[in-house]
Protein backbone atom coordinates (compact mmCIF):
# COMPACT_ATOMS: atom_id res chain seq x y z
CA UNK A 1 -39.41 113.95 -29.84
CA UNK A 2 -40.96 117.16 -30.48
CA UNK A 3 -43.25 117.37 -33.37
CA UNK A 4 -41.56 120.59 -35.10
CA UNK A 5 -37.97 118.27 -34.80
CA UNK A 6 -39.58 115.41 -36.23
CA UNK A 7 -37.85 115.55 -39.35
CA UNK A 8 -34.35 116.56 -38.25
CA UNK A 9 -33.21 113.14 -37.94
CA UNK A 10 -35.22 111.20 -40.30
CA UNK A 11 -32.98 109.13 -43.16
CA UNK A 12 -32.97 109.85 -46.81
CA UNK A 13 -34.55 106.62 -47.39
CA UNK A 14 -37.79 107.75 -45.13
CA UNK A 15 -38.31 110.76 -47.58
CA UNK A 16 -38.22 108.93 -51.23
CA UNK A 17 -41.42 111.28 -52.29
CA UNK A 18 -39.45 114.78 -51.27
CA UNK A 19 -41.39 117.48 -53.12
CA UNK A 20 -40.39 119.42 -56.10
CA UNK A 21 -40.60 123.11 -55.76
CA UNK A 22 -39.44 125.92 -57.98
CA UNK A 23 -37.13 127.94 -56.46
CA UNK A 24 -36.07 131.43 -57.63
CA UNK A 25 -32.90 132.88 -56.05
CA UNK A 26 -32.68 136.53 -54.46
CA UNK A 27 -29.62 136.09 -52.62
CA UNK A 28 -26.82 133.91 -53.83
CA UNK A 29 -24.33 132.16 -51.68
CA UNK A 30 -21.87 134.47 -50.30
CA UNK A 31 -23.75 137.46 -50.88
CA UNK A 32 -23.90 140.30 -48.75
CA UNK A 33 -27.41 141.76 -50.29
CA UNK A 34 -30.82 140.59 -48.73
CA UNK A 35 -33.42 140.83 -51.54
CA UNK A 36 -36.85 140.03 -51.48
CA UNK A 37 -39.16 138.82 -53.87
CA UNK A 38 -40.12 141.83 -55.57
CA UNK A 39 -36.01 142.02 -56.09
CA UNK A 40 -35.66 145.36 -53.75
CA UNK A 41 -32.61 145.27 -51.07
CA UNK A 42 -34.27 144.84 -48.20
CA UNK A 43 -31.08 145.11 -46.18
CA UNK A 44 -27.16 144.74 -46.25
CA UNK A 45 -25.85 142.03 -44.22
CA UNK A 46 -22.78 141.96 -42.08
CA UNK A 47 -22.07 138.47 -42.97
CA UNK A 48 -22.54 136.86 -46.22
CA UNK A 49 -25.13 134.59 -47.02
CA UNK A 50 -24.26 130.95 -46.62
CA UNK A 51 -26.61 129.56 -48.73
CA UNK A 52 -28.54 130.11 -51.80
CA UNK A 53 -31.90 132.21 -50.64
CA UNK A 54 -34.98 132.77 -52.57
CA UNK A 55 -38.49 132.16 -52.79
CA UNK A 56 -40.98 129.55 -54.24
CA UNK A 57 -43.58 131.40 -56.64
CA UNK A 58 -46.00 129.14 -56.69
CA UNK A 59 -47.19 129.85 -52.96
CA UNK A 60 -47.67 132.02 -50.73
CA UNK A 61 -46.90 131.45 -46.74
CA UNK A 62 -48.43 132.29 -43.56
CA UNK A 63 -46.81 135.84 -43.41
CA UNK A 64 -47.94 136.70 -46.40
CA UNK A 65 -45.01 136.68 -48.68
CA UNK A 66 -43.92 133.99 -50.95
CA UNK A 67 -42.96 130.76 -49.56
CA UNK A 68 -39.04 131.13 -48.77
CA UNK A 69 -36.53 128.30 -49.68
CA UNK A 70 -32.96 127.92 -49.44
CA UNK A 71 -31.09 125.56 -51.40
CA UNK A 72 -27.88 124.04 -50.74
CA UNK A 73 -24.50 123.23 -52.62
CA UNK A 74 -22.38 126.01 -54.96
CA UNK A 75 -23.71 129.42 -55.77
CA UNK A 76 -26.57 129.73 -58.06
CA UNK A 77 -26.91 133.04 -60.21
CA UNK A 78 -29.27 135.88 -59.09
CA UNK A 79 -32.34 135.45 -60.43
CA UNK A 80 -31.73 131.40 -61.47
CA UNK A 81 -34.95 129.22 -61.46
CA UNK A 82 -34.47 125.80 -60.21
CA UNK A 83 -36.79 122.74 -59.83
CA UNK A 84 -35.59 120.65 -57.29
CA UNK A 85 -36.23 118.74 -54.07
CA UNK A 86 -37.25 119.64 -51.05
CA UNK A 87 -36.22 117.53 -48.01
CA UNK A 88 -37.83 119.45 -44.90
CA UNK A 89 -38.09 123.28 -43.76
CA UNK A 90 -37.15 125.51 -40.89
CA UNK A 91 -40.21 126.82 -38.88
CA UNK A 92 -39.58 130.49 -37.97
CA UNK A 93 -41.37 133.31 -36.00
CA UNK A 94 -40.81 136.94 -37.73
CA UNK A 95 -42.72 139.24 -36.25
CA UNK A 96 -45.13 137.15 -34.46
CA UNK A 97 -45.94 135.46 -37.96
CA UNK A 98 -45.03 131.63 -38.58
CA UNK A 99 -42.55 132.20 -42.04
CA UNK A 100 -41.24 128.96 -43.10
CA UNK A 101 -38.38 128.18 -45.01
CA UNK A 102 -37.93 124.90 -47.52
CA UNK A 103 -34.68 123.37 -47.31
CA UNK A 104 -33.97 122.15 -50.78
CA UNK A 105 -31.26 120.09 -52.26
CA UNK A 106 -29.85 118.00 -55.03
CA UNK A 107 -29.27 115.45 -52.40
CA UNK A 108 -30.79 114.45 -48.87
CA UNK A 109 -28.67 116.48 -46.62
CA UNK A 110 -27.55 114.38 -43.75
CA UNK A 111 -27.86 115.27 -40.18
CA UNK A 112 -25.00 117.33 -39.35
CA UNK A 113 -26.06 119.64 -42.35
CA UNK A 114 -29.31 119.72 -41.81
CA UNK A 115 -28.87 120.82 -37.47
CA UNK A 116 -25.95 123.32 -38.88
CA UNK A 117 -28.98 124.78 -41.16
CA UNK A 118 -30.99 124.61 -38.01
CA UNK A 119 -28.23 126.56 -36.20
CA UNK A 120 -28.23 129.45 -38.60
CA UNK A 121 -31.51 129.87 -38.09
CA UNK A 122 -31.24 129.86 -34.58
CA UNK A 123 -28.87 132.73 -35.01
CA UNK A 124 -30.68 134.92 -37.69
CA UNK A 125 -33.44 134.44 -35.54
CA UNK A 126 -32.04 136.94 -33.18
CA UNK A 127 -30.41 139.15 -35.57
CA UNK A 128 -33.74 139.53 -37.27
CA UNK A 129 -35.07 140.27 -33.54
CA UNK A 130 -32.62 142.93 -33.34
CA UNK A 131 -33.34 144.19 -36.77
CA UNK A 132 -37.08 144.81 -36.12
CA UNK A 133 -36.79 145.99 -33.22
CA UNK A 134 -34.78 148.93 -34.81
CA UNK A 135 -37.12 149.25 -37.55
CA UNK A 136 -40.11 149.80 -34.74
CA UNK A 137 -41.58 146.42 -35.71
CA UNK A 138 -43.46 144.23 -33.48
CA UNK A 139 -43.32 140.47 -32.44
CA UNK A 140 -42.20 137.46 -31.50
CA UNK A 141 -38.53 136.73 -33.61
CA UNK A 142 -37.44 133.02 -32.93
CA UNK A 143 -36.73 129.88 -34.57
CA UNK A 144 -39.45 127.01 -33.96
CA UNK A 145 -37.14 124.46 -35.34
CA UNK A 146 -37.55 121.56 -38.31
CA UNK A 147 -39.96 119.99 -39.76
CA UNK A 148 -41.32 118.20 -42.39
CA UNK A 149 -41.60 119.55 -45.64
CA UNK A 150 -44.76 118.41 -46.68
CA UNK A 151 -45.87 120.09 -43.22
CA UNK A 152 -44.62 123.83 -44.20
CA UNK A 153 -45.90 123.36 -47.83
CA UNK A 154 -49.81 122.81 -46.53
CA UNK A 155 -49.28 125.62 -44.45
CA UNK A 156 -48.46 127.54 -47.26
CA UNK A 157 -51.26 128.79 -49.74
CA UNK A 158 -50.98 127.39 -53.16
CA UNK A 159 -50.99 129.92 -56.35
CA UNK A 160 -52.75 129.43 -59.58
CA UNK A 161 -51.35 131.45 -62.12
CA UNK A 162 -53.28 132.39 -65.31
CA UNK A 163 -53.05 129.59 -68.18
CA UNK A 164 -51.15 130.87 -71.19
CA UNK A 165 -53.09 129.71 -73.93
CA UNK A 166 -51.41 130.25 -77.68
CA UNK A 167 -54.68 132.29 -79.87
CA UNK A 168 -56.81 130.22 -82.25
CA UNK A 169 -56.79 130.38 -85.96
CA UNK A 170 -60.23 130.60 -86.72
């Protein structure tokens, strides 16, 4: 089996450590408005969203933005923060660069809804293609397929944020 796939398949009982992440939502389900982390439109889809999209702020992935995540089940608010469980990611090529997405969940999602993830994928792939080819950019747009979480997270460069420390009474 190929080692990006490896995951596709595997059981819910094979995964009983699946990471936490945070997860911050820019695009809700069903929304027609691709944001990015900084909360700017970065473009107005033709089709609505089909699952919650966002980012995880506490790294930062190989093309330089903040890890992306999607999480499954009903809408989640704009702008929600959510700790929950990530049970393997879709490895994509944007512009030549690897950008990974977690695929996160309340629950393991079972095979069927983890290949029709994979199938999106497959298809924004080449709309993205499309899409930067208008916009003059440069690359390689495809989708590399699944793998395991834990795989796309050590990929991804971990951020320390400052410690908020409460002042002393001296």
């Amino acid at each position: 089996m190929n080692d990006v796939n490896e995951s596709l398949n595997t059981a819910c009982q094979d995964l009983p450590d699946a990471p936490v992440v945070e997860v911050v939502v820019e695009v809700p389900r069903g929304s027609f408005l691709k944001r990015g982390s900084s909360g700017t439109v970065d473009f107005i889809s033709p089709l609505p969203c089909p699952f919650n999209y966002g980012s995880v702020p506490d790294y930062l992935g190989l093309d330089g933005d903040l890890l992306d995540a999607l999480v499954l089940g009903p809408r989640l608010p704009l702008g929600a923060r959510i700790q929950i469980r990530t049970w393997g990611a879709v490895t994509m090529t944007d512009g030549g660069l690897i950008d990974d997405k977690l695929i996160c969940a309340d629950y393991c999602p079972d095979a069927l809804q983890r290949r029709k993830v994979l199938q999106f994928f497959q298809f924004y792939a080449k709309c993205k293609g499309l899409l930067n080819m208008w916009r003059g950019q440069p690359g390689r747009n495809a989708c590399e397929g699944w793998c395991d979480a834990s795989r796309a997270l050590a990929r991804a460069r971990p951020l320390y944020r400052k410690l908020q420390r409460e002042p002393l009474d001296l």
